[in-house]
C-alpha atoms as a PDB file:
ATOM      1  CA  UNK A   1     109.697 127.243 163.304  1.00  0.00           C
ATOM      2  CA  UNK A   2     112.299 130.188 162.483  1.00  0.00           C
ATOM      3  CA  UNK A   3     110.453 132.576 160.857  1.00  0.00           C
ATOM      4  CA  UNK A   4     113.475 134.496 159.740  1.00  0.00           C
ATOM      5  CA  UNK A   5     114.587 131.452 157.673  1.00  0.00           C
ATOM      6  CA  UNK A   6     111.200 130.491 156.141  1.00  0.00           C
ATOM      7  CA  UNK A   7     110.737 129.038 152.623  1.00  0.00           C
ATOM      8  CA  UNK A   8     108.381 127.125 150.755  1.00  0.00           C
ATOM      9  CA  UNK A   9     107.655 126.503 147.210  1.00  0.00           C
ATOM     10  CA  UNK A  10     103.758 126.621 145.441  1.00  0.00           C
ATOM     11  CA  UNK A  11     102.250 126.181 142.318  1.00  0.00           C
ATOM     12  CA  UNK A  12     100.065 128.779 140.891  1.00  0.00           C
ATOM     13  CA  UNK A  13      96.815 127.777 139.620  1.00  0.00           C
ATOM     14  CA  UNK A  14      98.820 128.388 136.219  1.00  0.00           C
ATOM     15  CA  UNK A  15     101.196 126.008 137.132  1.00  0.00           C
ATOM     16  CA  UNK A  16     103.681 128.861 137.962  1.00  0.00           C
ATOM     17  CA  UNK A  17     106.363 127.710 140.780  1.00  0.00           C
ATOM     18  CA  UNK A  18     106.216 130.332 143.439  1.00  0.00           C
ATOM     19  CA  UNK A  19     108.538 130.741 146.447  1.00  0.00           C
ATOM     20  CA  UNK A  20     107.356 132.202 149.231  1.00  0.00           C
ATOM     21  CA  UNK A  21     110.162 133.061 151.952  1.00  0.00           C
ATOM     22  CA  UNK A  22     111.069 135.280 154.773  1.00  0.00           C
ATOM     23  CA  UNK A  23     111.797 138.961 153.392  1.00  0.00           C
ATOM     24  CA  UNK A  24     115.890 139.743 153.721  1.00  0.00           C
ATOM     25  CA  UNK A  25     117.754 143.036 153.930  1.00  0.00           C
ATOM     26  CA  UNK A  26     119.056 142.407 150.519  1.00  0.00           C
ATOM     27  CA  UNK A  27     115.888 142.592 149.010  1.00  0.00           C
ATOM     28  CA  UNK A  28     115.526 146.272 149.476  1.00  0.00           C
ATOM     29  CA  UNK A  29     116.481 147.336 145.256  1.00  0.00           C
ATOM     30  CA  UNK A  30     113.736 144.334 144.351  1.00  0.00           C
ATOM     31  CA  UNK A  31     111.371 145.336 146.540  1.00  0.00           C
ATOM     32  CA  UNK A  32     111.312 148.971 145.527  1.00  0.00           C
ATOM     33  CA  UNK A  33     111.524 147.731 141.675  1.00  0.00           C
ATOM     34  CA  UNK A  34     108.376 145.905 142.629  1.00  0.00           C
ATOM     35  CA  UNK A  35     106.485 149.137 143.907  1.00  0.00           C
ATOM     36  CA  UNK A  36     107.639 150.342 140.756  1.00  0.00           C
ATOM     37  CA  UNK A  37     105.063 148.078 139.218  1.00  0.00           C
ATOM     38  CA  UNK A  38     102.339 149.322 141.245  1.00  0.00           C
ATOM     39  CA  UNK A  39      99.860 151.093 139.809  1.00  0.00           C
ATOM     40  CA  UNK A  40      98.240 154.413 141.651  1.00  0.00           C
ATOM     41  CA  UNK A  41      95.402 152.549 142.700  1.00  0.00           C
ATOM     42  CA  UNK A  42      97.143 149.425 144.189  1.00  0.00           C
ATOM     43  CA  UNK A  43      99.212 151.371 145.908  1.00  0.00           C
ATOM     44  CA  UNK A  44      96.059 153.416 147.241  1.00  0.00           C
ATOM     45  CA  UNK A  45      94.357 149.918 148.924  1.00  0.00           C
ATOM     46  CA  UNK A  46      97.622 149.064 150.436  1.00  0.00           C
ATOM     47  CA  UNK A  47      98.437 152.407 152.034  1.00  0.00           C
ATOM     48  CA  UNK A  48      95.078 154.250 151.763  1.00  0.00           C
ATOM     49  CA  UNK A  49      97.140 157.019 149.983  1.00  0.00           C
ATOM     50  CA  UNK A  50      98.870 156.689 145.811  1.00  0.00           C
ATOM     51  CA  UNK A  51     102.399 156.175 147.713  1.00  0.00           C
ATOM     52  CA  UNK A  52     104.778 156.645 145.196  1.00  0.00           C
ATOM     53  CA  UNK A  53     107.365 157.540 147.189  1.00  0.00           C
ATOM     54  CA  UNK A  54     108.414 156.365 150.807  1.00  0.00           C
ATOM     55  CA  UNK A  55     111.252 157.815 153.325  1.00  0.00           C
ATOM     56  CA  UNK A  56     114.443 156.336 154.355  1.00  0.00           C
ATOM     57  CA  UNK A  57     113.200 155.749 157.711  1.00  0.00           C
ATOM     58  CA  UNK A  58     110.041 153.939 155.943  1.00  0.00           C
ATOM     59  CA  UNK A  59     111.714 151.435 153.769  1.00  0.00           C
ATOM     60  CA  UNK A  60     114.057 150.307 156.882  1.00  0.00           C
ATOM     61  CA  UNK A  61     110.847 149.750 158.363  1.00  0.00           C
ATOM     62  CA  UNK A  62     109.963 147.847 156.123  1.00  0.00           C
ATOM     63  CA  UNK A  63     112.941 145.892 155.297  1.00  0.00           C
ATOM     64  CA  UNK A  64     114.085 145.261 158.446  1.00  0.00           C
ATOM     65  CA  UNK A  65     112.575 143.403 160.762  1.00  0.00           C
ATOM     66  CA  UNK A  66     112.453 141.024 163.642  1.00  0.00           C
ATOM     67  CA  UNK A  67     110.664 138.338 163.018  1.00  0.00           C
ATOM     68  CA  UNK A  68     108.973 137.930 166.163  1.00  0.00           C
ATOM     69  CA  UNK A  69     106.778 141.053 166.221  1.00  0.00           C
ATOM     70  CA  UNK A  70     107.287 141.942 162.333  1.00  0.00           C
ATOM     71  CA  UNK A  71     107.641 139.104 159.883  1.00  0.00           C
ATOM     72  CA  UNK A  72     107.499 139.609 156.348  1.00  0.00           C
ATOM     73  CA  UNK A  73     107.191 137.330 153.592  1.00  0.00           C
ATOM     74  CA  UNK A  74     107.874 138.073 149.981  1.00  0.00           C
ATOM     75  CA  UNK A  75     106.306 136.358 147.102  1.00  0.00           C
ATOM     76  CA  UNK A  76     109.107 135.336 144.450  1.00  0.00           C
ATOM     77  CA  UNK A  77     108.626 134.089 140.612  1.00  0.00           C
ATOM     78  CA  UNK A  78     111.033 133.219 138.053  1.00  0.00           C
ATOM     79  CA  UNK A  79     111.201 135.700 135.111  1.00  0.00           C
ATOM     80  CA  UNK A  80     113.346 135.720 132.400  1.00  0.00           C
ATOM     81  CA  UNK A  81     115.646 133.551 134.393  1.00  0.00           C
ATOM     82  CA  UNK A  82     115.804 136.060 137.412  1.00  0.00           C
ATOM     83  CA  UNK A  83     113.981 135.860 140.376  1.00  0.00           C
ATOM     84  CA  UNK A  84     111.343 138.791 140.539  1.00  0.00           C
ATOM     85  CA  UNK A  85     109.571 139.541 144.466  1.00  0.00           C
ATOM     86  CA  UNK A  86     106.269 140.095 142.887  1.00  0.00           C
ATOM     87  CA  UNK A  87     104.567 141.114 146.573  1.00  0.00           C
ATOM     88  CA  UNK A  88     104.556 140.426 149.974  1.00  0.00           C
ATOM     89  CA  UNK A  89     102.986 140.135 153.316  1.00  0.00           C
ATOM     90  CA  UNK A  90     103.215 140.998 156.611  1.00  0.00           C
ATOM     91  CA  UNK A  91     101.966 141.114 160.072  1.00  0.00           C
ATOM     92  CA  UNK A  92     103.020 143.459 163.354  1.00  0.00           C
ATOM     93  CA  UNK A  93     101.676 142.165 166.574  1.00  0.00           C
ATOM     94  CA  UNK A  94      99.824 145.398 167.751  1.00  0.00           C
ATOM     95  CA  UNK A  95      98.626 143.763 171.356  1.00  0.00           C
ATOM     96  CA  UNK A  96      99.383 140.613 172.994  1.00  0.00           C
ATOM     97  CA  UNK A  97      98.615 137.678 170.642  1.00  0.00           C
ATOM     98  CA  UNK A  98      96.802 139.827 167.992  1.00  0.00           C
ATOM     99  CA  UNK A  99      98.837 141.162 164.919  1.00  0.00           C
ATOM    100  CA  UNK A 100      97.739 143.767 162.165  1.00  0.00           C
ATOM    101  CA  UNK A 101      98.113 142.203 158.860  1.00  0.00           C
ATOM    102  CA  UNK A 102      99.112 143.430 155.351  1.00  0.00           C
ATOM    103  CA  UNK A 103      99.359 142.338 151.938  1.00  0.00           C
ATOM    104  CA  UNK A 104     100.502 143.549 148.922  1.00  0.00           C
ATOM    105  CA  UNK A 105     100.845 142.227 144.735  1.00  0.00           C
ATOM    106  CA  UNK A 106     102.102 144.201 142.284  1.00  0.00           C
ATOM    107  CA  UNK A 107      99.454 144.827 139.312  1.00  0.00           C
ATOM    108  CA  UNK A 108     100.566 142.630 136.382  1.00  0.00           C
ATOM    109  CA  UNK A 109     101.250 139.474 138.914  1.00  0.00           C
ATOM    110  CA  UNK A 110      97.657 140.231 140.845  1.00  0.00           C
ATOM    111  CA  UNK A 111      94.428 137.687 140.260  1.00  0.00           C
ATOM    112  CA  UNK A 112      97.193 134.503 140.326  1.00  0.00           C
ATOM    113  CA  UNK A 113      95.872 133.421 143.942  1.00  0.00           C
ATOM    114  CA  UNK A 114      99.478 134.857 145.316  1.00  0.00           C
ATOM    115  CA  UNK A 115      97.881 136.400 148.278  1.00  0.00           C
ATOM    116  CA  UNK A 116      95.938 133.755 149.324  1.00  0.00           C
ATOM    117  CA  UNK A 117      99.296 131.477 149.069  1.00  0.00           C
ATOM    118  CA  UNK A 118     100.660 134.230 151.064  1.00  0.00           C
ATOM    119  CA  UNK A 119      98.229 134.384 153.818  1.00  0.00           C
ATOM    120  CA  UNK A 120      98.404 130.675 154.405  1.00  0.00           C
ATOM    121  CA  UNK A 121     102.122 131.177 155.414  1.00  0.00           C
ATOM    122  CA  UNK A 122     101.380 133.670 157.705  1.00  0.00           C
ATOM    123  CA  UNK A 123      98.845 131.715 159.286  1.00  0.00           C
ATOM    124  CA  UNK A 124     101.195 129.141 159.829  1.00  0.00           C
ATOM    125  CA  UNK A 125     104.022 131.182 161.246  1.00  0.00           C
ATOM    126  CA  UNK A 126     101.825 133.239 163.121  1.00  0.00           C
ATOM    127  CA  UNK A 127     100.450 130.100 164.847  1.00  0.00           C
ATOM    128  CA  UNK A 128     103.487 128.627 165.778  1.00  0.00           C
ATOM    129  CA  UNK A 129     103.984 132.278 167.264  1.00  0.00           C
ATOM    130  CA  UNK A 130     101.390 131.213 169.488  1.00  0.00           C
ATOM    131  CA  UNK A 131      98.759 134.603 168.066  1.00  0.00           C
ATOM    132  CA  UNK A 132      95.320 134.759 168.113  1.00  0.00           C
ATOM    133  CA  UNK A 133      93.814 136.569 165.883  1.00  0.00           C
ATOM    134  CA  UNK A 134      94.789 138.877 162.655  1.00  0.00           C
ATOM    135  CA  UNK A 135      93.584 142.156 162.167  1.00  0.00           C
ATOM    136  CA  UNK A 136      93.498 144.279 158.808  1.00  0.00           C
ATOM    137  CA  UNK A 137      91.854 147.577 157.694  1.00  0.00           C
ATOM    138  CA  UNK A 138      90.755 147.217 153.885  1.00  0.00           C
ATOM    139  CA  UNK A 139      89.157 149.581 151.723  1.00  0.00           C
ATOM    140  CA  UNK A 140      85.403 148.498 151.016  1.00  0.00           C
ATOM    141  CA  UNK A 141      85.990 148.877 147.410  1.00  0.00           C
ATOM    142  CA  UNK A 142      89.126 146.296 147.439  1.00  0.00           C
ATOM    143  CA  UNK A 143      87.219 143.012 147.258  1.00  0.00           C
ATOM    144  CA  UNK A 144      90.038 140.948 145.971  1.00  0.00           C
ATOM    145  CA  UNK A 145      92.042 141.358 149.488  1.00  0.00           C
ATOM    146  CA  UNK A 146      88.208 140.810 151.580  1.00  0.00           C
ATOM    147  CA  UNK A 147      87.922 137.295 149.204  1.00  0.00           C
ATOM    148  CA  UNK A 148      91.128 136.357 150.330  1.00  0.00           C
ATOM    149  CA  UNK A 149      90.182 137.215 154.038  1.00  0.00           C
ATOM    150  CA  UNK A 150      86.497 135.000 153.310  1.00  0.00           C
ATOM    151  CA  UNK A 151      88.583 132.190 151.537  1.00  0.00           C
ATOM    152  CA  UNK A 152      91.433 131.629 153.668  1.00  0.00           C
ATOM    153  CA  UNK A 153      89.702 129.316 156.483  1.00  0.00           C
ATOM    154  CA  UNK A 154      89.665 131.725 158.948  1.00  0.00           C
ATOM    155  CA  UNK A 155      86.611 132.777 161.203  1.00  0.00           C
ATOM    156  CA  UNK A 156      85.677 135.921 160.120  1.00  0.00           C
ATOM    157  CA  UNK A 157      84.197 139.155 161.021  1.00  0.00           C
ATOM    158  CA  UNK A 158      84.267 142.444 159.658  1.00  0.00           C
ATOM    159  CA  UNK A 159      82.852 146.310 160.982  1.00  0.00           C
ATOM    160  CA  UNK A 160      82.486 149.171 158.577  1.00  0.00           C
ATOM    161  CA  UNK A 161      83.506 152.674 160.233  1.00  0.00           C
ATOM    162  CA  UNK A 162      84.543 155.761 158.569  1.00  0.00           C
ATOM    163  CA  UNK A 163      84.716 154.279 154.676  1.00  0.00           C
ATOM    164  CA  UNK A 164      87.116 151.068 156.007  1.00  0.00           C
ATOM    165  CA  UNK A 165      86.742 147.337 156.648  1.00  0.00           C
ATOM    166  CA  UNK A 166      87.850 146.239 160.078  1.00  0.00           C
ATOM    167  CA  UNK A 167      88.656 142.861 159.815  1.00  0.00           C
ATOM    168  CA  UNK A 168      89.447 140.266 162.716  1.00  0.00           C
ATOM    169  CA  UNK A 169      90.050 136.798 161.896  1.00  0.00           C
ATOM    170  CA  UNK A 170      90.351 134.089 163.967  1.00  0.00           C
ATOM    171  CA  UNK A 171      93.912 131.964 164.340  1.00  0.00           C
END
């Protein structure tokens, strides 16, 4: 499986067609328009801080990456005849066969079951990558991302330290 290459089509429990595919380096002005849709406390549970703004050097990390130890997926619906990235996901293998794992949906687009359509990519791609286990650090109070975790077939188990979920889950 080429992870830099990847693309698949769902349906939304609202009957919404959703493409999920590998993030490009094109996709930098749509990706920023989507944090633009973030609101302060999305962007807190994704970056533990209300990250309105991000570096140079951040959004290149972001954008560009290898798809071997960084892959990144991007979550893309049709509106108004455009196509809109809407969120995204990623993972960064932080030890051999274990990858830290991230997701992210911009507010009005959120509660649609992207994320969980997201996270079954991943799994898939991170399989055929021959990992492990994902890990994630949530905040306790976002329970949308920890239903996605519970939901998503995965073994699960989870540590609270220091106001954060530690989550491990089984590939």
């Amino acid at each position: 499986m080429d992870a830099a290459t990847y693309a698949a089509t769902e349906r939304l429990r609202d009957g919404a067609s959703l493409e999920v595919r590998a993030l490009r380096p094109d996709d930098r002005a749509a990706m920023l328009e989507s944090i633009g849709r973030f609101s302060n406390e999305a962007l807190h549970r994704r970056f533990f801080a209300p990250k309105r703004n991000f570096s140079e050097r951040e959004i290149d990390f972001f954008l560009n990456v290898d798809f071997e130890s960084h892959v990144a997926l991007v979550a893309v619906l049709a509106e108004g005849g455009r196509p809109v990235i809407v969120g995204g996901s990623r993972y960064v293998v932080c030890r051999p066969g274990c990858a830290e794992v991230a997701f992210a949906i911009d507010d009005p687009h959120q509660k649609r079951g992207i994320a969980t359509h997201l996270i079954a990519h991943l799994i898939r791609i991170a399989r055929a990558a021959a990992l492990k286990e994902f890990v994630a650090e949530v905040l306790p109070e976002n329970m949308p991302m920890l239903k996605v975790f519970e939901r998503c077939g995965l073994a699960m188990t989870t540590r609270r330290d220091r106001g954060v979920v530690h989550v491990t889950l089984a590939l």
